[in-house]
Protein backbone atom coordinates (compact mmCIF):
# COMPACT_ATOMS: atom_id res chain seq x y z
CA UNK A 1 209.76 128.44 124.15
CA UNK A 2 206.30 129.67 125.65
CA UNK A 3 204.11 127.34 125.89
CA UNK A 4 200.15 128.51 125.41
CA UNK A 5 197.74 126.25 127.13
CA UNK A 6 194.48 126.18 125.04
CA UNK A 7 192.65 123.86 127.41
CA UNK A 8 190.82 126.19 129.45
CA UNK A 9 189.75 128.47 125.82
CA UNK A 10 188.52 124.90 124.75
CA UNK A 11 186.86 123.39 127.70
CA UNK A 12 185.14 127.01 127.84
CA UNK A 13 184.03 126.79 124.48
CA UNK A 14 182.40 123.41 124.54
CA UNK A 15 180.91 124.60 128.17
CA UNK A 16 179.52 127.45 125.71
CA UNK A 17 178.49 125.27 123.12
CA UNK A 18 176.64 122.64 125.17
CA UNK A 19 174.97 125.70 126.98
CA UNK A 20 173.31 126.59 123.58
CA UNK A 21 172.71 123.27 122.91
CA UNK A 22 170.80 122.58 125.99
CA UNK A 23 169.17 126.13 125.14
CA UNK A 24 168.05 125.57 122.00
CA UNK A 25 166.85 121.54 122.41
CA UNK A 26 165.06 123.54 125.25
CA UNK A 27 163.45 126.15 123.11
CA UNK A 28 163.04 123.21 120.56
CA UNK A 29 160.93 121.64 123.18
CA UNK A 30 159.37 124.85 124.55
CA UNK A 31 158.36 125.91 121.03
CA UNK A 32 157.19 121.87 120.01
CA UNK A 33 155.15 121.81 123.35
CA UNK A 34 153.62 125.32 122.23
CA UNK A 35 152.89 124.28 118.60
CA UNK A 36 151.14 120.95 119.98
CA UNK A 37 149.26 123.26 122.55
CA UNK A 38 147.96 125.39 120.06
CA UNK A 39 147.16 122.33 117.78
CA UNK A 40 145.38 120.62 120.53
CA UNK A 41 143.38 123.83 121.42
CA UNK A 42 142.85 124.69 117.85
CA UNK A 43 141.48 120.62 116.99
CA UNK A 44 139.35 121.17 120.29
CA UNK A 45 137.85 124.21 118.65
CA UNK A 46 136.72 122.70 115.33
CA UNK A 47 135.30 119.52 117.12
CA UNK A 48 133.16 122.00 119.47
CA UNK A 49 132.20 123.62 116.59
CA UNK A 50 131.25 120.51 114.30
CA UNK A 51 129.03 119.40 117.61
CA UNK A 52 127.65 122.43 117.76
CA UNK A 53 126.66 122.12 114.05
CA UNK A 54 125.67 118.65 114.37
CA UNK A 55 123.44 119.17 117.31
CA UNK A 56 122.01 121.81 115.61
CA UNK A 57 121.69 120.01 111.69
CA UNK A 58 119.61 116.92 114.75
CA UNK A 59 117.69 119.87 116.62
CA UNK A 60 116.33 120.82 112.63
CA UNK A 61 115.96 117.46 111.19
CA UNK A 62 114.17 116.98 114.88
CA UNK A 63 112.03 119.46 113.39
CA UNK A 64 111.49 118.33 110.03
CA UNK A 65 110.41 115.32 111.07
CA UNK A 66 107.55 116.49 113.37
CA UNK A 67 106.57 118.60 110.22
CA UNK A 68 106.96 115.44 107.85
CA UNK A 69 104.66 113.38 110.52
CA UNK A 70 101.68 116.52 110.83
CA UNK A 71 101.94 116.71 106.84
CA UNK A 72 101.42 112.39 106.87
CA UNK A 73 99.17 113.20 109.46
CA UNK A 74 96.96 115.90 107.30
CA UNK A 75 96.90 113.87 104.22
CA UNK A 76 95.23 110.92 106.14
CA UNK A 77 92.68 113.74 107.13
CA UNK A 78 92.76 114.84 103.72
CA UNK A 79 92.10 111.12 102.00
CA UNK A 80 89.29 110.59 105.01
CA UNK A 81 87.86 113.80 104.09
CA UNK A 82 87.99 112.75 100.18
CA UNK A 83 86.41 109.30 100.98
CA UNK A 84 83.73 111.28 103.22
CA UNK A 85 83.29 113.44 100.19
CA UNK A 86 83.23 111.11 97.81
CA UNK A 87 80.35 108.77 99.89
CA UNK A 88 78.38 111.92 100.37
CA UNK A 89 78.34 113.31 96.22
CA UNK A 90 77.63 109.39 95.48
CA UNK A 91 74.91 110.04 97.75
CA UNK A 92 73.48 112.81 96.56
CA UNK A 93 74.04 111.78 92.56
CA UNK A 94 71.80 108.25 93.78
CA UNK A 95 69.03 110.10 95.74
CA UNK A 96 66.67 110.73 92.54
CA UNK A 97 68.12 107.28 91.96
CA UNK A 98 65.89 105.57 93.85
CA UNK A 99 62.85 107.67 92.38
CA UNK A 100 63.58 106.63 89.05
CA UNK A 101 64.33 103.08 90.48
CA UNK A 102 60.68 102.92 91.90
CA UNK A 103 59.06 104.45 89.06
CA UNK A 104 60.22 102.39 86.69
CA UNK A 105 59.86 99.27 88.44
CA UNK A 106 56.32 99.95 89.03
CA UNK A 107 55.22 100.77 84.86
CA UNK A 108 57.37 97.45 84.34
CA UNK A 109 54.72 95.46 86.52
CA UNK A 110 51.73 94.15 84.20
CA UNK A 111 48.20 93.50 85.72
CA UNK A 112 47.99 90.40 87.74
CA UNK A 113 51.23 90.55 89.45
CA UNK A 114 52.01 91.92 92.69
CA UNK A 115 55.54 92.56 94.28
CA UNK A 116 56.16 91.26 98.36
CA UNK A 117 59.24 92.01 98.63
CA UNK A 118 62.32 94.11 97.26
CA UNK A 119 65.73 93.69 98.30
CA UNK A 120 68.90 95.69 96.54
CA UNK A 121 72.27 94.33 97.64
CA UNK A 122 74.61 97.11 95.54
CA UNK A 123 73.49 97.25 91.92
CA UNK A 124 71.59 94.32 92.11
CA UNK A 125 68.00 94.03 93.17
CA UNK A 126 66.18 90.95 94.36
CA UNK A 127 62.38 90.76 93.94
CA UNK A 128 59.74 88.52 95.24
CA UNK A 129 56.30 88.30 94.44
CA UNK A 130 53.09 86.82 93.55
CA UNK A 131 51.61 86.55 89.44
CA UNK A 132 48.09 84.80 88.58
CA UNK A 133 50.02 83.29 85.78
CA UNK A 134 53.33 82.39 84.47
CA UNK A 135 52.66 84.56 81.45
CA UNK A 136 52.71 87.83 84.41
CA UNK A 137 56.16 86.60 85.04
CA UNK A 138 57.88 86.42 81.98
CA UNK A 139 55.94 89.79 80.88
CA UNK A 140 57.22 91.33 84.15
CA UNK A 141 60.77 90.10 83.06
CA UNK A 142 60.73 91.12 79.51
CA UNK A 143 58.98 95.01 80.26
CA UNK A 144 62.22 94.65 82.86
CA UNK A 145 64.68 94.03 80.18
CA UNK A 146 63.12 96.77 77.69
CA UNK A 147 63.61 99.61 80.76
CA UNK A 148 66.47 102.07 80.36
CA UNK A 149 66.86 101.23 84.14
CA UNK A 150 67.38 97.85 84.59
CA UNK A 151 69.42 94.74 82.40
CA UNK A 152 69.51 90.99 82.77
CA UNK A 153 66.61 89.81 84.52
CA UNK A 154 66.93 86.52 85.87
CA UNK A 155 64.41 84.07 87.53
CA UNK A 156 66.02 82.41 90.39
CA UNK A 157 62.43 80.52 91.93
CA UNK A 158 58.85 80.17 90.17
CA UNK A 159 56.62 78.01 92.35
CA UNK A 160 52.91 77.13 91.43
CA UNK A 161 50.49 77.49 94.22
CA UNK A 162 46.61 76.32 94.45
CA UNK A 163 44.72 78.00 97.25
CA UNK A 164 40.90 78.12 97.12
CA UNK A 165 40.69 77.01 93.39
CA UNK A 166 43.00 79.72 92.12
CA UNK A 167 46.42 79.10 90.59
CA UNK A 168 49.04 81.60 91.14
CA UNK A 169 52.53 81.47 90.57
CA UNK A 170 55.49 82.64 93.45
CA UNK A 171 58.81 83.64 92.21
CA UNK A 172 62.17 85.30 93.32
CA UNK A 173 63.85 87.03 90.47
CA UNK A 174 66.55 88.87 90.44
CA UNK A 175 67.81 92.01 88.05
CA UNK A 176 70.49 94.53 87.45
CA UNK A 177 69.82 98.05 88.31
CA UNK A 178 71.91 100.80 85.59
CA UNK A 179 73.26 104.27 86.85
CA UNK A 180 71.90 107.10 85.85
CA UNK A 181 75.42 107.15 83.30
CA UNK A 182 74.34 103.33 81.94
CA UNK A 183 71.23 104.50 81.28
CA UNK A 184 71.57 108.06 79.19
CA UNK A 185 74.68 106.00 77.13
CA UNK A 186 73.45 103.02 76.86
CA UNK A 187 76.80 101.32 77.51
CA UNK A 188 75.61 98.65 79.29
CA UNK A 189 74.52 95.99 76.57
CA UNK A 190 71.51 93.93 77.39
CA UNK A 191 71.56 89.97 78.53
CA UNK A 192 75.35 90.10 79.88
């Protein structure tokens, strides 16, 4: 009988086999470190690029937020402006103001009284003066009360002086002056 040795077929087969199974846990590895390269690379890319945008999206809200603080900036201007406006028109409506003011406080004052001193202090005016009589005083008041100009009179001080035989009266009183607007309505009632 022949006898057929298969050992060498076989132990060149599994030299064959683990050959390409070295090769391909090689390639396996070659081809894994390739796919992780290219992943790594490609990851690398997109962060790069999201910095890039994000530096850029900072560099433009940089930007907006100089323009927010010149726009903050120009409405202050703006509201100073306004109030600087505003002062001057107010102004300029209360120049004849005082005219009117004057005139009328002088047809309110009755013979026999005489005005020392006027003081305003916003709508309010405080006057001081001299009257031969008490009568003066309360005529002065009431003409003051009747005048489209003026409301509420009150008498803060009346004093009664004698000098050389002659009586006369020194008071403070004070009064509410009307706008020109109080005035043509007629709003503003009398005695409040």
């Amino acid at each position: 009988m022949t006898r057929i040795n298969l050992l060498p077929w076989r132990e060149v087969l599994r030299k064959e086999r683990k050959r390409q199974f070295v090769s391909v846990i090689g390639g396996a590895v070659f081809l894994m470190l390739a796919i992780v390269g290219y992943v790594h690379v490609h990851v690398s890319g997109l962060i790069e690029h999201q910095n890039s945008r994000n530096s850029f999206v900072e560099s433009e809200i940089a930007q907006v937020e100089d323009k927010i603080k010149e726009i903050q900036e120009l409405e202050t201007q703006k509201k100073q402006l306004l109030n600087r406006m505003n002062v001057i028109q107010d102004l300029q409506t209360r120049r004849p103001m005082v005219v009117h003011m004057l005139d009328k406080l002088v047809r309110a004052i009755p013979d026999g009284l005489f005005l020392t001193k006027v003081d305003q202090k916003g709508e309010q005016l405080t006057l001081d003066g001299l009257a031969q009589s008490n009568a003066r005083v309360s005529a002065f008041m009431r003409n003051l009360d009747e005048s489209d100009w003026f409301s509420n009179p009150k008498l803060e001080v009346i004093q009664v002086q004698e000098k050389d035989g002659s009586r006369s009266s020194k008071f403070t009183l004070q009064v509410n002056q009307l706008t020109p607007e109080d005035a043509d309505s007629g709003n503003v009632e009398k005695g409040k």
